[in-house]
C-alpha atoms as a PDB file:
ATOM      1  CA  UNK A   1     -51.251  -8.104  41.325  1.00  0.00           C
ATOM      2  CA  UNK A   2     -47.225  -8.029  40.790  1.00  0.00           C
ATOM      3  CA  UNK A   3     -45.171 -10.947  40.815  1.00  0.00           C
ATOM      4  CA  UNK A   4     -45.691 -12.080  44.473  1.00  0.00           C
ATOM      5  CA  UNK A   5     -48.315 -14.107  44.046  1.00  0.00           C
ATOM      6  CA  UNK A   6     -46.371 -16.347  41.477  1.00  0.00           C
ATOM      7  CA  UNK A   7     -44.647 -17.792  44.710  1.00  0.00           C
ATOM      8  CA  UNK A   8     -45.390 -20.415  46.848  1.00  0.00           C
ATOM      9  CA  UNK A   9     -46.034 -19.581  50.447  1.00  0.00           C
ATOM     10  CA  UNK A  10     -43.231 -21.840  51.209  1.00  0.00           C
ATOM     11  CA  UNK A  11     -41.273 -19.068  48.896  1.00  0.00           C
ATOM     12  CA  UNK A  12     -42.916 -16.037  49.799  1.00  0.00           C
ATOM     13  CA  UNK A  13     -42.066 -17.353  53.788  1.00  0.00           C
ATOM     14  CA  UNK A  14     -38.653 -18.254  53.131  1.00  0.00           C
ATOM     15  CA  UNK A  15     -38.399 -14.253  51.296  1.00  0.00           C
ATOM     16  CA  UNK A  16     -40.138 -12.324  53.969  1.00  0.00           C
ATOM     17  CA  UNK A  17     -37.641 -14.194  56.600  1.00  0.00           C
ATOM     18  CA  UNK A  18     -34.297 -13.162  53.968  1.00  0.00           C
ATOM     19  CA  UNK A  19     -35.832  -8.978  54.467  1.00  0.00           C
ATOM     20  CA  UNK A  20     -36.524  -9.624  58.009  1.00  0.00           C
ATOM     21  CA  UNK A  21     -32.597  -9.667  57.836  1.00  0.00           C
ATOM     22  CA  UNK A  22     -32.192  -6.290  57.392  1.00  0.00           C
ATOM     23  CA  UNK A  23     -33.438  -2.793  59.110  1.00  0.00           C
ATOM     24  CA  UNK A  24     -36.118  -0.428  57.751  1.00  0.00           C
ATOM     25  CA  UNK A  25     -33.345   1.869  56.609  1.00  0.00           C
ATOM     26  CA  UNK A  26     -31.016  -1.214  55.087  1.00  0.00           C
ATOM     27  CA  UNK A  27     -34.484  -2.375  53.028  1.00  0.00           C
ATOM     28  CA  UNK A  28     -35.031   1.381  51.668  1.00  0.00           C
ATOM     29  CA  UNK A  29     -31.558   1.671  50.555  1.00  0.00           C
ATOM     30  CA  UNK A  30     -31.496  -1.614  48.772  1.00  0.00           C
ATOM     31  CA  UNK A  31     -34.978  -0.524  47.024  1.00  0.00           C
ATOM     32  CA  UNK A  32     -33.140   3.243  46.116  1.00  0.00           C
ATOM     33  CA  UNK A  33     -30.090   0.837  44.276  1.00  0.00           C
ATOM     34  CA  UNK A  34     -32.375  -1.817  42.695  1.00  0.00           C
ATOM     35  CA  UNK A  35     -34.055   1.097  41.363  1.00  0.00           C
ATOM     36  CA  UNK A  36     -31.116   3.193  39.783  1.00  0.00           C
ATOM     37  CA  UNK A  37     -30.396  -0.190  38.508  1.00  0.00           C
ATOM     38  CA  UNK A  38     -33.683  -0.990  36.743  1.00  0.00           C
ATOM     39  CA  UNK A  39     -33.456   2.465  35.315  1.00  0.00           C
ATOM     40  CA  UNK A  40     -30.013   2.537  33.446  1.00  0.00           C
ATOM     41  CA  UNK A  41     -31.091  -1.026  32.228  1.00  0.00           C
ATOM     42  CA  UNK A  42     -34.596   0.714  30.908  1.00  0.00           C
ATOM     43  CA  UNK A  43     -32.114   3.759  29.711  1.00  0.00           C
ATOM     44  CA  UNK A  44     -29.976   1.293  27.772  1.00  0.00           C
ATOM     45  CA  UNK A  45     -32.491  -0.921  26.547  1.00  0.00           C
ATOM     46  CA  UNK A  46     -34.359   2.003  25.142  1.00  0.00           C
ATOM     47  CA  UNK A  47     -31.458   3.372  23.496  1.00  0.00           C
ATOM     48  CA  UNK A  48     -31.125   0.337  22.009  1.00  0.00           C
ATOM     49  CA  UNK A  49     -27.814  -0.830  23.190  1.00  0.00           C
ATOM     50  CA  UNK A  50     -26.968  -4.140  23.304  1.00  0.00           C
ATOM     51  CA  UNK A  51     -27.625  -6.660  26.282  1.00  0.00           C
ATOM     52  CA  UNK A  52     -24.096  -8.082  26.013  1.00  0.00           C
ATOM     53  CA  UNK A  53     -22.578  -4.182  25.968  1.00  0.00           C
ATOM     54  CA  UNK A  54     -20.021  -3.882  28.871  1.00  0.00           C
ATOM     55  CA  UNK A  55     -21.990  -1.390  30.926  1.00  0.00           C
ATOM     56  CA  UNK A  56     -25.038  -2.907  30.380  1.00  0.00           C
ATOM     57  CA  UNK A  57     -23.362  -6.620  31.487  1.00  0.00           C
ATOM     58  CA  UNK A  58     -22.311  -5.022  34.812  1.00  0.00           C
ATOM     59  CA  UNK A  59     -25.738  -3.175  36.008  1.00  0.00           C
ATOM     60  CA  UNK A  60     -27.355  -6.793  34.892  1.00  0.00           C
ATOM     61  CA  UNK A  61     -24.735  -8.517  37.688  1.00  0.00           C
ATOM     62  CA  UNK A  62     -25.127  -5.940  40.568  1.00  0.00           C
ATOM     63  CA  UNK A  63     -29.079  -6.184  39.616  1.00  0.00           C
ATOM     64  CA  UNK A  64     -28.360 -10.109  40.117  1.00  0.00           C
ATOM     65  CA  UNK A  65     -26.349  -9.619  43.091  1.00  0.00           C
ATOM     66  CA  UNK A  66     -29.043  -8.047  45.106  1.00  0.00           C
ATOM     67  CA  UNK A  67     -31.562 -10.077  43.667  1.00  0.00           C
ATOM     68  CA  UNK A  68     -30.029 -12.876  45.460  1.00  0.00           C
ATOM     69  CA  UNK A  69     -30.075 -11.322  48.543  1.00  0.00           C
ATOM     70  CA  UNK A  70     -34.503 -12.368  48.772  1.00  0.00           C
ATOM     71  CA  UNK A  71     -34.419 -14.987  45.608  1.00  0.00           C
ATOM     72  CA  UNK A  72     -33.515 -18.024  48.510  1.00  0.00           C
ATOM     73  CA  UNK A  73     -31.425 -19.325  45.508  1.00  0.00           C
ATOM     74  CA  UNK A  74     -34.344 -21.210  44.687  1.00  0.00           C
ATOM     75  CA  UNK A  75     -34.297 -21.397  40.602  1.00  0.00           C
ATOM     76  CA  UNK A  76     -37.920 -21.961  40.809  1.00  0.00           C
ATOM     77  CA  UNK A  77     -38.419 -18.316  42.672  1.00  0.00           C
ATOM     78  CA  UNK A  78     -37.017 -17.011  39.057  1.00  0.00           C
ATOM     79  CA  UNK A  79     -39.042 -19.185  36.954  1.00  0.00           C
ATOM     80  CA  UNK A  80     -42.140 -17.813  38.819  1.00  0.00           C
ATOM     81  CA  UNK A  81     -40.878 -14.248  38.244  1.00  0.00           C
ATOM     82  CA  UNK A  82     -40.885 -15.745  34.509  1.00  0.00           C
ATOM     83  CA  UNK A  83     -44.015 -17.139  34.690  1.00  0.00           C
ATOM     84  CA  UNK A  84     -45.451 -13.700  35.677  1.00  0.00           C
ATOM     85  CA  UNK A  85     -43.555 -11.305  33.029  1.00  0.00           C
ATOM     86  CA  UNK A  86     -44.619 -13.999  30.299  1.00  0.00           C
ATOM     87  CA  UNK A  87     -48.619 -14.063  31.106  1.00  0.00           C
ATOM     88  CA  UNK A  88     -48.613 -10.571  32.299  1.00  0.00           C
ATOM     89  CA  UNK A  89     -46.591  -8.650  29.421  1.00  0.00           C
ATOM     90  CA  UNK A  90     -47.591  -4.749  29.948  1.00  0.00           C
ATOM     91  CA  UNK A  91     -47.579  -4.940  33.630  1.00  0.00           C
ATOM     92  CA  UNK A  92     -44.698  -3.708  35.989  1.00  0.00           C
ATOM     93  CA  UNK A  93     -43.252  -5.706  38.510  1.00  0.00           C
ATOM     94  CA  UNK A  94     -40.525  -3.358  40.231  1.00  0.00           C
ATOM     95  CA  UNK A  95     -40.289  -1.417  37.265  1.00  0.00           C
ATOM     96  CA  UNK A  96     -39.780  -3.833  34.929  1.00  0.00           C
ATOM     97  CA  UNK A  97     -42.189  -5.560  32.225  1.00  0.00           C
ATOM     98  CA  UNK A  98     -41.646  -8.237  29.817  1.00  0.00           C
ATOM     99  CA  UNK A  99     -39.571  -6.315  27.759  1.00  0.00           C
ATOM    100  CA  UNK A 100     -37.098  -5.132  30.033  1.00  0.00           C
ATOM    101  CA  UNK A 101     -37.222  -8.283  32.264  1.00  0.00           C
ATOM    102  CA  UNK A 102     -35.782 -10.909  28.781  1.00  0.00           C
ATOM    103  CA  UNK A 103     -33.267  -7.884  28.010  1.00  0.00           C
ATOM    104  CA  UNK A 104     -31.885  -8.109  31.539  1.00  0.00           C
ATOM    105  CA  UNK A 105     -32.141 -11.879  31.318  1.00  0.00           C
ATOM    106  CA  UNK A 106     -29.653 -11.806  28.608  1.00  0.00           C
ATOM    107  CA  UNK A 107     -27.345  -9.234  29.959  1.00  0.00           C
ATOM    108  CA  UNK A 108     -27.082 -11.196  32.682  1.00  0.00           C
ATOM    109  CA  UNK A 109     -26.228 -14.499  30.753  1.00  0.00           C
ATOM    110  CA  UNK A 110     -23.328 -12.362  30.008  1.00  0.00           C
ATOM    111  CA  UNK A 111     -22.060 -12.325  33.479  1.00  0.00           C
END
């Protein structure tokens, strides 16, 4: 199911018109960083280190940063992305679960 249809179709429009932005080759690369990023967060969350660690801080903002690149800077784009970890625990969204999703929450509180 993933997150997508958490959003409004005024949302999901106002997304799909943010990666209409960018070439083919632009959107692959962006997916290639957002998923390094998801897996050093998974690497340090597993390992236990803490959300507020330095390293762990800094993947959170980059992960943020290209986040808002599609988010609109709509607050209620991330609350559905909330909304959809919270009542859908195990499943994956991009790679990330519940889990994973609150420990980069709080790294990036850090920021």
């Amino acid at each position: 199911m993933g997150a997508w249809v958490y959003f409004t179709p005024e949302q999901q429009t106002e997304m799909m018109k943010k990666m209409e932005q960018y070439t083919p080759e632009q959107l692959t690369s962006l997916r290639k960083e957002a998923n390094e990023l998801i897996k050093r967060l998974r690497q340090g969350f597993e390992q236990g280190i803490p959300p507020e660690n330095e390293e762990i801080v800094a993947l959170a903002k980059r992960f943020k940063e290209g986040q808002s690149l599609f988010n609109i800077n709509d607050p209620k784009v991330e609350q559905a992305i909330e909304t959809f970890h919270t009542e859908n625990p195990t499943e994956m969204d991009h790679g990330v679960d519940l889990e994973l999703y609150r420990y980069i929450q709080e790294a990036k509180s850090h920021t």
